[in-house]
PDB file of N, CA and C in Angstrom:
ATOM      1  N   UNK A   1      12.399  57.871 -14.458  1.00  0.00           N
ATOM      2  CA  UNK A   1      12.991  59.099 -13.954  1.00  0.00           C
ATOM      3  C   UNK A   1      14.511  59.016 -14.085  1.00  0.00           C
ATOM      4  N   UNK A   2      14.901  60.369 -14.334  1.00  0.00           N
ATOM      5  CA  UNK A   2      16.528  59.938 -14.294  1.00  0.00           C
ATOM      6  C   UNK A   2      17.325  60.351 -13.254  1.00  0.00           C
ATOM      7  N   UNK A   3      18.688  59.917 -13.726  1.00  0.00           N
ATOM      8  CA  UNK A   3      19.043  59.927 -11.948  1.00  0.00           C
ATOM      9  C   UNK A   3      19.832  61.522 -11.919  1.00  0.00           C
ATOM     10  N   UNK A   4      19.829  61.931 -10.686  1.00  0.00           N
ATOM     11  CA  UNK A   4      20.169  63.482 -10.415  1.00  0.00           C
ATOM     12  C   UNK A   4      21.038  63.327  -9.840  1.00  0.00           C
ATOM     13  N   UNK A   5      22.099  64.153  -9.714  1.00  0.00           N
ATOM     14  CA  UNK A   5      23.388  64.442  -8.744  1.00  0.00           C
ATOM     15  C   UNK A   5      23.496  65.952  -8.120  1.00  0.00           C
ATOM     16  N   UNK A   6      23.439  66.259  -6.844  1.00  0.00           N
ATOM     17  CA  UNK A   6      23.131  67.605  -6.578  1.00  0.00           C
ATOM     18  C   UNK A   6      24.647  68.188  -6.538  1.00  0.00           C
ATOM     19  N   UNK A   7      24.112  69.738  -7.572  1.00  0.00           N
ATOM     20  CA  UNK A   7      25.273  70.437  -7.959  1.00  0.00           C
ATOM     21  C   UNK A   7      25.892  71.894  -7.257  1.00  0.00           C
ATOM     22  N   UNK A   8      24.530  71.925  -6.172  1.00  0.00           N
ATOM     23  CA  UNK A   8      24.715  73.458  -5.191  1.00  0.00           C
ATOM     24  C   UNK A   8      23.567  73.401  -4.613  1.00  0.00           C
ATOM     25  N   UNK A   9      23.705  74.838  -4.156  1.00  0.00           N
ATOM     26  CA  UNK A   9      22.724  74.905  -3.090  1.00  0.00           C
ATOM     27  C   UNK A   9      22.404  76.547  -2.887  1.00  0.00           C
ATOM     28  N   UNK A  10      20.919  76.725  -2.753  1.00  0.00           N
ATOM     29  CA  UNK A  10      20.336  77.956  -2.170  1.00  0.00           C
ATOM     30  C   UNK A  10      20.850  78.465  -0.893  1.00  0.00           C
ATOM     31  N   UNK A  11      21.225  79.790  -1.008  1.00  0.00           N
ATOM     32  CA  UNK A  11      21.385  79.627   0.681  1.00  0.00           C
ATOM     33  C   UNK A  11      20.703  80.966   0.580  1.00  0.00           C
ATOM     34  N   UNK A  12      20.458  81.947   0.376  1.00  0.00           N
ATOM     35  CA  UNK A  12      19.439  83.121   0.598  1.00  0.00           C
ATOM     36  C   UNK A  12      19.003  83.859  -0.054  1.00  0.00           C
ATOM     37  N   UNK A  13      17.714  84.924   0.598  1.00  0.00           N
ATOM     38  CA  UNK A  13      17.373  85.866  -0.879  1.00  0.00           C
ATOM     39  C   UNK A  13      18.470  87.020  -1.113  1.00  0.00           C
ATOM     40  N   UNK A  14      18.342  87.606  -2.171  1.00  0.00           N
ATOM     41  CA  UNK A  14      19.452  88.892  -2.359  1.00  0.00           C
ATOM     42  C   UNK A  14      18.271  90.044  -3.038  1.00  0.00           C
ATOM     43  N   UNK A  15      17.950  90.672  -2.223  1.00  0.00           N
ATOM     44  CA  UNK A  15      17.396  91.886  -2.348  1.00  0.00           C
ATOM     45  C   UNK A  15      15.649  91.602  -2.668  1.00  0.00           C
ATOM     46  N   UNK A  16      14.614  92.324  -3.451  1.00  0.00           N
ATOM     47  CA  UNK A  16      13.118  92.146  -3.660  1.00  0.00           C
ATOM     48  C   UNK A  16      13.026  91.716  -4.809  1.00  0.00           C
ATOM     49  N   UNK A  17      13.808  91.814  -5.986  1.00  0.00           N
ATOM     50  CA  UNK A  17      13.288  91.164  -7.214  1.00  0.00           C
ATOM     51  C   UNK A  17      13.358  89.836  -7.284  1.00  0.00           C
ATOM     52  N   UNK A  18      13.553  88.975  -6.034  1.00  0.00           N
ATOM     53  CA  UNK A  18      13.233  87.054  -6.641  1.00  0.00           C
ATOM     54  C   UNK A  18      14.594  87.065  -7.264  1.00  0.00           C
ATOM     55  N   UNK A  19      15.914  87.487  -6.797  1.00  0.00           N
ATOM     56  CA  UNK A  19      17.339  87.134  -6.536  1.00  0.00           C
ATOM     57  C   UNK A  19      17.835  85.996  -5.399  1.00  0.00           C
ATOM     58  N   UNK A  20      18.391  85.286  -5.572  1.00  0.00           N
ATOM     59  CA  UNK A  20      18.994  84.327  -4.197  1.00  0.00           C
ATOM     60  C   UNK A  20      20.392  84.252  -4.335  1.00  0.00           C
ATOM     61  N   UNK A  21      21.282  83.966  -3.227  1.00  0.00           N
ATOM     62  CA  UNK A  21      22.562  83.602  -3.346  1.00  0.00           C
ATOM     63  C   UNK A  21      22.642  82.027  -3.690  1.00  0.00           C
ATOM     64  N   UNK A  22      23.470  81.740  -4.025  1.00  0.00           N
ATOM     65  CA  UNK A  22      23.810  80.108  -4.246  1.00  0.00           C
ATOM     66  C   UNK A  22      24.999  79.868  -4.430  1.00  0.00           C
ATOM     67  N   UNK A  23      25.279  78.358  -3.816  1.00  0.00           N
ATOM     68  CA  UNK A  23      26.541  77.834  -4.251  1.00  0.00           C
ATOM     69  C   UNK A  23      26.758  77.050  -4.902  1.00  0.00           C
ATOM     70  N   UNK A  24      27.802  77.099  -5.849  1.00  0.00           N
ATOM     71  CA  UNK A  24      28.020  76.080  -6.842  1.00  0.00           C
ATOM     72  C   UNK A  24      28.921  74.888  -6.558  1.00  0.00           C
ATOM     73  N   UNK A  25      28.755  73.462  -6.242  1.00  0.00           N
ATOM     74  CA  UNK A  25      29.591  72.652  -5.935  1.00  0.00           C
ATOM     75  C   UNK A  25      30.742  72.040  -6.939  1.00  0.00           C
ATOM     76  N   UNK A  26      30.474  73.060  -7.849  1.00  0.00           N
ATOM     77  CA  UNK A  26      31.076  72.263  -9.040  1.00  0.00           C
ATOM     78  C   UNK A  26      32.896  72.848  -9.439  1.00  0.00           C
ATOM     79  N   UNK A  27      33.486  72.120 -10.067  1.00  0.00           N
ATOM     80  CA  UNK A  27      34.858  72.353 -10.463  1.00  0.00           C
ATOM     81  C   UNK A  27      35.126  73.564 -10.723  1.00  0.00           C
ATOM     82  N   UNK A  28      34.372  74.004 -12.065  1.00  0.00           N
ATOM     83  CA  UNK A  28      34.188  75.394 -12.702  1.00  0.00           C
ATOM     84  C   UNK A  28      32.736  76.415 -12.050  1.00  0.00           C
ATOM     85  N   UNK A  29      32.711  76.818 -11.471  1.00  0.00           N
ATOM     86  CA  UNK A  29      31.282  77.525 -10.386  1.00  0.00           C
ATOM     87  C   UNK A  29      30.477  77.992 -11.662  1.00  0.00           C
ATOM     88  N   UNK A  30      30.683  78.327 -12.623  1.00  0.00           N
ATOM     89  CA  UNK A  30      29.625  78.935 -13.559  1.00  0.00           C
ATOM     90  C   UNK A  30      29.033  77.877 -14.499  1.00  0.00           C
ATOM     91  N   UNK A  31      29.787  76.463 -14.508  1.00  0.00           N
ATOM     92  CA  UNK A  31      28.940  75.094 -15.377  1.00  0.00           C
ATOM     93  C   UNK A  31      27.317  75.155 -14.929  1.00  0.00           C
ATOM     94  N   UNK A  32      27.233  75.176 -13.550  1.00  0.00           N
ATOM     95  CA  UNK A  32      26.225  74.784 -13.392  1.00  0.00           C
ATOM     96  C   UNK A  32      25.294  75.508 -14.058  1.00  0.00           C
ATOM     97  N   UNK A  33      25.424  76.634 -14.443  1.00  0.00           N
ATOM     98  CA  UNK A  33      24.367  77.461 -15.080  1.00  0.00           C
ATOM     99  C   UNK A  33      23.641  76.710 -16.465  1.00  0.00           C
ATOM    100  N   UNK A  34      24.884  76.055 -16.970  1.00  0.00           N
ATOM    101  CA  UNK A  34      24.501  75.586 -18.258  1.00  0.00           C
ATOM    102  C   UNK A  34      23.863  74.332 -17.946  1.00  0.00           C
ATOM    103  N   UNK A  35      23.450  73.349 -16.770  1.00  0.00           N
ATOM    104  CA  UNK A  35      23.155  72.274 -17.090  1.00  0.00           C
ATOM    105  C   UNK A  35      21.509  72.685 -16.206  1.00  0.00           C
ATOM    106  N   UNK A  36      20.357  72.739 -17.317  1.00  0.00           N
ATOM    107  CA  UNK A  36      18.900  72.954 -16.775  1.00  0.00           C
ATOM    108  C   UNK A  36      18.303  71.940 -17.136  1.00  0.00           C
ATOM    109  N   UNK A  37      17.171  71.446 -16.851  1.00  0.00           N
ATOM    110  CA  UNK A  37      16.153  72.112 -15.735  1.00  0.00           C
ATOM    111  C   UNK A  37      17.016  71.636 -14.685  1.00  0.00           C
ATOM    112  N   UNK A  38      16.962  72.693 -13.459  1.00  0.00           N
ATOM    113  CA  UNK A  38      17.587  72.719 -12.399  1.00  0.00           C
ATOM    114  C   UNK A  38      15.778  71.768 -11.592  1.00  0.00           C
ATOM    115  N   UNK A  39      16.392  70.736 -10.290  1.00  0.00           N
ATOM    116  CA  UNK A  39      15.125  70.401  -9.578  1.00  0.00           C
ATOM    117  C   UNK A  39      15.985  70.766  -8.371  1.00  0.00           C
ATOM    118  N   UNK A  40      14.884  71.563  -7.328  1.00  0.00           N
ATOM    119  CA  UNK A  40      15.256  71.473  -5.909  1.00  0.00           C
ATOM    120  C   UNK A  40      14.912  71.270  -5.105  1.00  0.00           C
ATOM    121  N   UNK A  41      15.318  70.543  -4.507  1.00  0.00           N
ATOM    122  CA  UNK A  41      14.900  69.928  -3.051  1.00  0.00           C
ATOM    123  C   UNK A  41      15.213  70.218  -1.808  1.00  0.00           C
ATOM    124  N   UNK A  42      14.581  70.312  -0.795  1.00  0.00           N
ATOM    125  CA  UNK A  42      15.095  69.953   0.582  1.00  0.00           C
ATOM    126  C   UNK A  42      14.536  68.927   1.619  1.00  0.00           C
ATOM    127  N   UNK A  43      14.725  68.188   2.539  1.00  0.00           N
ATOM    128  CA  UNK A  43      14.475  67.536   3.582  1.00  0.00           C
ATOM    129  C   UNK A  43      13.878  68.380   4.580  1.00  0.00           C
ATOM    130  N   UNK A  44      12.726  67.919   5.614  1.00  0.00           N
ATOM    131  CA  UNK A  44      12.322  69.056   6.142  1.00  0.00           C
ATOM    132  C   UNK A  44      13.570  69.134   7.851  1.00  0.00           C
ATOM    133  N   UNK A  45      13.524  70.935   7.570  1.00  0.00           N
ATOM    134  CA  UNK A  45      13.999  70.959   9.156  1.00  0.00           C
ATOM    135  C   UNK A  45      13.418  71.234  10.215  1.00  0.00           C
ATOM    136  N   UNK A  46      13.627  69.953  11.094  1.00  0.00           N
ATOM    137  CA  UNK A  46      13.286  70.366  12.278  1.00  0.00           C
ATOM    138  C   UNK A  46      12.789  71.323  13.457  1.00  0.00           C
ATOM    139  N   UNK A  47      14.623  72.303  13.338  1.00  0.00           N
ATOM    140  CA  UNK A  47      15.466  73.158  13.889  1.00  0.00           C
ATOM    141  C   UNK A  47      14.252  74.593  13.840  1.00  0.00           C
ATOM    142  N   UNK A  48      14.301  74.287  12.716  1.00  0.00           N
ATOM    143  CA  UNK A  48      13.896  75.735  11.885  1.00  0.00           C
ATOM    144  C   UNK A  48      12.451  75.578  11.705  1.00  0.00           C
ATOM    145  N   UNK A  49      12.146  74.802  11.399  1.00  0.00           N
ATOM    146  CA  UNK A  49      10.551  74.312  11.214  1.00  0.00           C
ATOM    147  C   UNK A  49      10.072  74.498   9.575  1.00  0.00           C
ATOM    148  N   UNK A  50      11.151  74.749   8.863  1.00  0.00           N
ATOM    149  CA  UNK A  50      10.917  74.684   7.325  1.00  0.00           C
ATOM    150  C   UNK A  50      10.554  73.439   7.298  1.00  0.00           C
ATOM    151  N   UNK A  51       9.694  73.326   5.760  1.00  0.00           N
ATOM    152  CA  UNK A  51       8.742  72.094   5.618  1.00  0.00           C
ATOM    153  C   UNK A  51       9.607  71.950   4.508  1.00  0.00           C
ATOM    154  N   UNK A  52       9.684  70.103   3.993  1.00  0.00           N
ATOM    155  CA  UNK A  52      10.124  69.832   2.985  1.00  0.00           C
ATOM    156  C   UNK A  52       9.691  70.398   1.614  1.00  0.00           C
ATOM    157  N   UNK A  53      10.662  70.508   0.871  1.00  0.00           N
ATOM    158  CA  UNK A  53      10.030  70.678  -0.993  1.00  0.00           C
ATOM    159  C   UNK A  53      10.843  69.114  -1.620  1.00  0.00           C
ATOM    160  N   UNK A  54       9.864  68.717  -1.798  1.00  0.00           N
ATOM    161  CA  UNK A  54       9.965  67.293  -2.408  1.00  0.00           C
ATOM    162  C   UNK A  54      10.531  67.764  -3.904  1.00  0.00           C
ATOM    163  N   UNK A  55       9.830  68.666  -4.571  1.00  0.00           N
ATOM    164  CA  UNK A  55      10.484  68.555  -5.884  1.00  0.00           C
ATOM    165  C   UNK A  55       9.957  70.053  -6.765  1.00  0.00           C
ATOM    166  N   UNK A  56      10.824  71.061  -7.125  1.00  0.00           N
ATOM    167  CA  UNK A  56      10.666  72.082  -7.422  1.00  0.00           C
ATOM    168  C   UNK A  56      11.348  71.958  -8.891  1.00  0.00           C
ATOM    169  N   UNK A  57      10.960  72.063  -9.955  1.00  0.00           N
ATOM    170  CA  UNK A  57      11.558  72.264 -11.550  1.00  0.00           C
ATOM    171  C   UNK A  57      11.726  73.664 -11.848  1.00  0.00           C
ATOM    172  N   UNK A  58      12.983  74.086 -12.203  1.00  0.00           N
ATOM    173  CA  UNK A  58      13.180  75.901 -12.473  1.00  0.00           C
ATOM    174  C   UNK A  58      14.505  75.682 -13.104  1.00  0.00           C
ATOM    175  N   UNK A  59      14.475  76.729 -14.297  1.00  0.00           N
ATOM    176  CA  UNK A  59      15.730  77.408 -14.515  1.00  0.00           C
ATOM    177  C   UNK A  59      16.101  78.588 -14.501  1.00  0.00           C
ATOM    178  N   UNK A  60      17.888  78.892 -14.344  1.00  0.00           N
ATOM    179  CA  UNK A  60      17.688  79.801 -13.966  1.00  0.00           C
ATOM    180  C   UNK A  60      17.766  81.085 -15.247  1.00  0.00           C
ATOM    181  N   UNK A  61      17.406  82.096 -14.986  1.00  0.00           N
ATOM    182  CA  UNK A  61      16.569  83.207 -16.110  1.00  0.00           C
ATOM    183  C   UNK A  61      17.902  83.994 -16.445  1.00  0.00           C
ATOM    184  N   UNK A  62      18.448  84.453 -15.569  1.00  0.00           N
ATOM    185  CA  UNK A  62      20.039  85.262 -15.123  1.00  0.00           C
ATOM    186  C   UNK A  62      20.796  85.174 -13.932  1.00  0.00           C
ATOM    187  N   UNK A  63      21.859  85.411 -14.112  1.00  0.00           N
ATOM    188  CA  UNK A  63      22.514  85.374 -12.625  1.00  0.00           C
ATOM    189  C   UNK A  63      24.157  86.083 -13.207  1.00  0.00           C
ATOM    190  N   UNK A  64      24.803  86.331 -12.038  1.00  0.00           N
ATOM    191  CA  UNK A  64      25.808  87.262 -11.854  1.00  0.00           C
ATOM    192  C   UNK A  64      26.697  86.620 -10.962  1.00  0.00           C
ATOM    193  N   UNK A  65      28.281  87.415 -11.015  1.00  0.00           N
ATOM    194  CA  UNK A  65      29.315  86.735 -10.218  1.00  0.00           C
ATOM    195  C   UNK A  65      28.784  88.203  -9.454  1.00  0.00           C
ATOM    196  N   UNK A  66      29.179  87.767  -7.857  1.00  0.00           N
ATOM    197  CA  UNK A  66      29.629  89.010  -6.910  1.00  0.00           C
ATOM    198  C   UNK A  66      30.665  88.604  -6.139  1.00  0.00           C
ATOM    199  N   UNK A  67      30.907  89.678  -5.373  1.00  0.00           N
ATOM    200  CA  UNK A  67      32.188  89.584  -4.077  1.00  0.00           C
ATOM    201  C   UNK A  67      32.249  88.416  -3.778  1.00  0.00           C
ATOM    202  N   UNK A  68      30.633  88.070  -2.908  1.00  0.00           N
ATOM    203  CA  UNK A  68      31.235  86.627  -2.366  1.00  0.00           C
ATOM    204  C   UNK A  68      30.049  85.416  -2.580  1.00  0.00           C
ATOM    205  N   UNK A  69      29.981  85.372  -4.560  1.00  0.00           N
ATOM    206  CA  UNK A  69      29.547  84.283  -4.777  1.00  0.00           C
ATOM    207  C   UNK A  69      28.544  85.178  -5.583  1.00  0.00           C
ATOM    208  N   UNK A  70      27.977  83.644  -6.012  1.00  0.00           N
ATOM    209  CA  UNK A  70      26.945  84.509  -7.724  1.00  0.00           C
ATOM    210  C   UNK A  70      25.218  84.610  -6.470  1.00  0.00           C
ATOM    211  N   UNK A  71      24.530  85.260  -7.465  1.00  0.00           N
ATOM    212  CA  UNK A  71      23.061  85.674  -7.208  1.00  0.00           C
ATOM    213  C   UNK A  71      22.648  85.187  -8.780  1.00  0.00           C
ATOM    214  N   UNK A  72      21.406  84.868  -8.143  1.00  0.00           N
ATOM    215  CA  UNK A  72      20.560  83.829  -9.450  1.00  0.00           C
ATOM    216  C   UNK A  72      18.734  84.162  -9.641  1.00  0.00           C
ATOM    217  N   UNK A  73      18.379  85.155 -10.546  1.00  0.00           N
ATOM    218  CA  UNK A  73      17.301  84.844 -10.765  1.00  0.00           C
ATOM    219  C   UNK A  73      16.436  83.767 -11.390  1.00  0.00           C
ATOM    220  N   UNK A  74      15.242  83.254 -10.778  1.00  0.00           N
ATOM    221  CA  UNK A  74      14.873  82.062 -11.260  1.00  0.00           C
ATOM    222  C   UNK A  74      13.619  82.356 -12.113  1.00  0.00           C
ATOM    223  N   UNK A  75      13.147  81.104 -13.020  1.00  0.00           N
ATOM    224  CA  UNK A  75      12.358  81.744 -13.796  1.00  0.00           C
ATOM    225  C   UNK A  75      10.984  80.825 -12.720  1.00  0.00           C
ATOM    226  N   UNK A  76       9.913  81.492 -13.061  1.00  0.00           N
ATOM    227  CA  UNK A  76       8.564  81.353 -11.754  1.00  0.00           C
ATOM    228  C   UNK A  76       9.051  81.836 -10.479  1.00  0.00           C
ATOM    229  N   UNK A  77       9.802  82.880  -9.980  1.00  0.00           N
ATOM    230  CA  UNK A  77      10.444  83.005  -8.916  1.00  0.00           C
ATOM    231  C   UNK A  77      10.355  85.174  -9.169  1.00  0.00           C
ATOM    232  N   UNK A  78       9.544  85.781  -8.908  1.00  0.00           N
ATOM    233  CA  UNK A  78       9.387  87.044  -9.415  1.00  0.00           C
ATOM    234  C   UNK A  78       9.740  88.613  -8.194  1.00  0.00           C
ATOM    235  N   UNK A  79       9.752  87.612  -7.087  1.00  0.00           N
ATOM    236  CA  UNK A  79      10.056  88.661  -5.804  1.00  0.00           C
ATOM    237  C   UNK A  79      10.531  87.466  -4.590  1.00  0.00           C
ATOM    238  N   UNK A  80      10.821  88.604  -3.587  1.00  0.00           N
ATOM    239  CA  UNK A  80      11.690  88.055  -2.659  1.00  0.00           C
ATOM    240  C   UNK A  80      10.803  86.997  -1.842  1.00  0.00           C
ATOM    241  N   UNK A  81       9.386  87.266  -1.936  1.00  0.00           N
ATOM    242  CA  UNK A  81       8.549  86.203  -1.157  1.00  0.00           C
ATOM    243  C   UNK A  81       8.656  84.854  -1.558  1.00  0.00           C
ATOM    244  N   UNK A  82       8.824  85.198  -3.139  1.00  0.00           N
ATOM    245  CA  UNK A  82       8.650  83.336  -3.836  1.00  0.00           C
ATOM    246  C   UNK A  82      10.161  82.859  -3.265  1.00  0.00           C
ATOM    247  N   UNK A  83      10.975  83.523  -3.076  1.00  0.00           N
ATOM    248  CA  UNK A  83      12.561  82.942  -3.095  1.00  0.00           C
ATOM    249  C   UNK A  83      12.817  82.319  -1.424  1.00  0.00           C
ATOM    250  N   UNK A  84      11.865  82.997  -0.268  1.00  0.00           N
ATOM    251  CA  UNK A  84      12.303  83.017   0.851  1.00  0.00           C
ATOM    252  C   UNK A  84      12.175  81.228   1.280  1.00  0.00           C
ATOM    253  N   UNK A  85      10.877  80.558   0.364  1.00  0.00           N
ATOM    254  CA  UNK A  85      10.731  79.140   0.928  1.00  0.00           C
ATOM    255  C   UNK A  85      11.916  78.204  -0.100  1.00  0.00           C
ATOM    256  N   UNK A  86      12.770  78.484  -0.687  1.00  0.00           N
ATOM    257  CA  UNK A  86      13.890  78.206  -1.434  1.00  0.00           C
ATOM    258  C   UNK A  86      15.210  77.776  -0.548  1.00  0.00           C
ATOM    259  N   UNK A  87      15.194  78.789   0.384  1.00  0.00           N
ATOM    260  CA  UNK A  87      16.017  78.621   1.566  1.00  0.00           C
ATOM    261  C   UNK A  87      16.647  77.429   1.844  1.00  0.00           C
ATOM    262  N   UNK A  88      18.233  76.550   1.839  1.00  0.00           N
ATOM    263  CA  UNK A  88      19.124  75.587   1.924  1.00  0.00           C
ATOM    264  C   UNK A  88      17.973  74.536   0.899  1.00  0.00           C
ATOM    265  N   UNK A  89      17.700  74.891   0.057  1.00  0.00           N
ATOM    266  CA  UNK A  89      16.801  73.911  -1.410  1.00  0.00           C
ATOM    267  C   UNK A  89      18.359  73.649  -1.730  1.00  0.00           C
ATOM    268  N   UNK A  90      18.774  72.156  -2.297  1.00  0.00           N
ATOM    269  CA  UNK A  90      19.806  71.488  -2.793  1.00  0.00           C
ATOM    270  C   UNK A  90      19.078  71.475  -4.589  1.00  0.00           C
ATOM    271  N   UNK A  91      20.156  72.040  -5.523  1.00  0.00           N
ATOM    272  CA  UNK A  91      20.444  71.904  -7.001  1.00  0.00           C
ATOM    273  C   UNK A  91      20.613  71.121  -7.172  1.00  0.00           C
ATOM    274  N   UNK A  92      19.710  70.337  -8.176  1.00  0.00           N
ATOM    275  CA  UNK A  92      19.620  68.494  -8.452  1.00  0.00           C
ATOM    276  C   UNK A  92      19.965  68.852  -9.859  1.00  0.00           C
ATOM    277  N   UNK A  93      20.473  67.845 -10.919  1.00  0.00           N
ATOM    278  CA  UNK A  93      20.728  68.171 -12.034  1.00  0.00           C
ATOM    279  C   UNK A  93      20.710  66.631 -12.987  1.00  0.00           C
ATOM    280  N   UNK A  94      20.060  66.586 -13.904  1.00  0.00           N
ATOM    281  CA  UNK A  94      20.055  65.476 -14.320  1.00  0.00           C
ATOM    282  C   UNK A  94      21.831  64.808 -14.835  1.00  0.00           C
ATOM    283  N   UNK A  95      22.093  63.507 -14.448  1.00  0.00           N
ATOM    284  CA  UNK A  95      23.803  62.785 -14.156  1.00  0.00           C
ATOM    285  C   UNK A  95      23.929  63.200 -15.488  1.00  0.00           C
ATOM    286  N   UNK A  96      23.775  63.137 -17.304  1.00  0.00           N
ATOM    287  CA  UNK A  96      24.006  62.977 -17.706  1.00  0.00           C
ATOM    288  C   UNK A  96      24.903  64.266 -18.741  1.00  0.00           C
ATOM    289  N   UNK A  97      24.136  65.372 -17.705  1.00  0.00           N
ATOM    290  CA  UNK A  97      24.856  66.858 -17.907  1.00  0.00           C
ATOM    291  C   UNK A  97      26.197  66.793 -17.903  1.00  0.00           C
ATOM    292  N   UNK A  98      26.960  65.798 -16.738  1.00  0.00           N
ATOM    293  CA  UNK A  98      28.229  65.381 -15.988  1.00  0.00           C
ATOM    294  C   UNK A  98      28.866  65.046 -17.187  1.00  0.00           C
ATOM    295  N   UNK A  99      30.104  65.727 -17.095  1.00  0.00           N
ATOM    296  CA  UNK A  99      31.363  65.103 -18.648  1.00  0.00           C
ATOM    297  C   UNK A  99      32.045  63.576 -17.757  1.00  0.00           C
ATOM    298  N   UNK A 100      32.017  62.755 -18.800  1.00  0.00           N
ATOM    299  CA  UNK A 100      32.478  61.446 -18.142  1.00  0.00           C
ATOM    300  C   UNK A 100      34.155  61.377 -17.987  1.00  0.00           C
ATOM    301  N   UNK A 101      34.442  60.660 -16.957  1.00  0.00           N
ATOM    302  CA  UNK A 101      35.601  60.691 -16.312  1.00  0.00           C
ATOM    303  C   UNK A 101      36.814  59.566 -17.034  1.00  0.00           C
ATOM    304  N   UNK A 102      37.615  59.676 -16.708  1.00  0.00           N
ATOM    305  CA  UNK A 102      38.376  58.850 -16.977  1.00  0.00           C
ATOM    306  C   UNK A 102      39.270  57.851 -15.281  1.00  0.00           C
ATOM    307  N   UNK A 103      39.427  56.658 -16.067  1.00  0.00           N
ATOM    308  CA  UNK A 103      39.729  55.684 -14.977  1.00  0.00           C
ATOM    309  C   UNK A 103      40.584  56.491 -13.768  1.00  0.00           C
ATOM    310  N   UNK A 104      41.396  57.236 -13.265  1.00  0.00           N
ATOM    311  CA  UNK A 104      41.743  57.865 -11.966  1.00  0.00           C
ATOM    312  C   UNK A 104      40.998  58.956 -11.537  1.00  0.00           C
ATOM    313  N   UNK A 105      39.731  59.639 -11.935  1.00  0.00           N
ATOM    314  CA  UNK A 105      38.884  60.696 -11.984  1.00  0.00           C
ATOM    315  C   UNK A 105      37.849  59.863 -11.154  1.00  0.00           C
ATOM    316  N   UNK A 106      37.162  60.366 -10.219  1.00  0.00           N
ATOM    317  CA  UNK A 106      35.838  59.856  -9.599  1.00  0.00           C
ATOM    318  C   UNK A 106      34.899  61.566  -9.236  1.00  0.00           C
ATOM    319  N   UNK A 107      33.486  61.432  -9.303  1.00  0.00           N
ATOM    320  CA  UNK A 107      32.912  62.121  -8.205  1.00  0.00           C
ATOM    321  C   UNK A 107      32.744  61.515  -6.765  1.00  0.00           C
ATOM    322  N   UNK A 108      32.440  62.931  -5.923  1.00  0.00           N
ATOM    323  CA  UNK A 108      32.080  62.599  -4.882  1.00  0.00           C
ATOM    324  C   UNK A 108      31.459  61.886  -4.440  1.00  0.00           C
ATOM    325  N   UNK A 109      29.987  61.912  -4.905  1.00  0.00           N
ATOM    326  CA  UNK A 109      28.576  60.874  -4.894  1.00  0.00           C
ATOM    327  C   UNK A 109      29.308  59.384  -4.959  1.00  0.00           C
ATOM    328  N   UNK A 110      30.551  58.897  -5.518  1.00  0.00           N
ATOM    329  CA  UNK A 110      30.942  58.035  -5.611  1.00  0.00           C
ATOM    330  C   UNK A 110      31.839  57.161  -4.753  1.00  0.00           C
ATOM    331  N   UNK A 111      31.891  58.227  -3.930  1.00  0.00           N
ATOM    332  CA  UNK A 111      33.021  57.355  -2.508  1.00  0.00           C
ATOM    333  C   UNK A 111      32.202  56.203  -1.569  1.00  0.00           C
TER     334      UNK A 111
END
């Protein structure tokens, strides 16, 4: 398996067609689009009583900049029901997508 570095994150649905908001953790917010298959995960919560997703494979189909942050259709993802158990899912991305750094450059994952 290879190793993943998570690049964003789900945070809700945006309207009935299987739209979500998301954030991009990355330098440039629109890279992440280019580096697929996207895997997502979450840990289960407690709080909330969402159950873990150990491991979800999707890319995404389209997506858009808005006011405050892009919306992302996914592909197997067709209405707002499939998107709602997506909810705080973390964007895993295989490391090797990552442009390599030079000696004063680090990622985060790396502190």
């Amino acid at each position: 398996m290879a190793d993943r570095m998570v690049v964003g994150r789900i945070r809700s649905p945006y309207g009935v067609q299987g739209w979500v908001w998301m954030d991009s953790f990355t330098e440039d917010p629109a890279t992440v689009f280019e580096w697929t298959p996207w895997v997502l995960t979450r840990p289960a919560d407690t709080v909330s009583g969402r159950p873990a997703v150990d491991r979800i494979e999707t890319t995404p189909e389209v997506w858009k900049l808005r006011d405050k942050g892009y919306v992302v259709r996914l592909v197997g993802f067709p209405d707002r029901a499939g998107v709602e158990s997506l909810v705080n899912c973390l964007i895993e991305v295989d490391q090797s997508h990552l442009p390599q750094l030079n000696n004063v450059e680090f990622y985060w994952r790396d502190l």
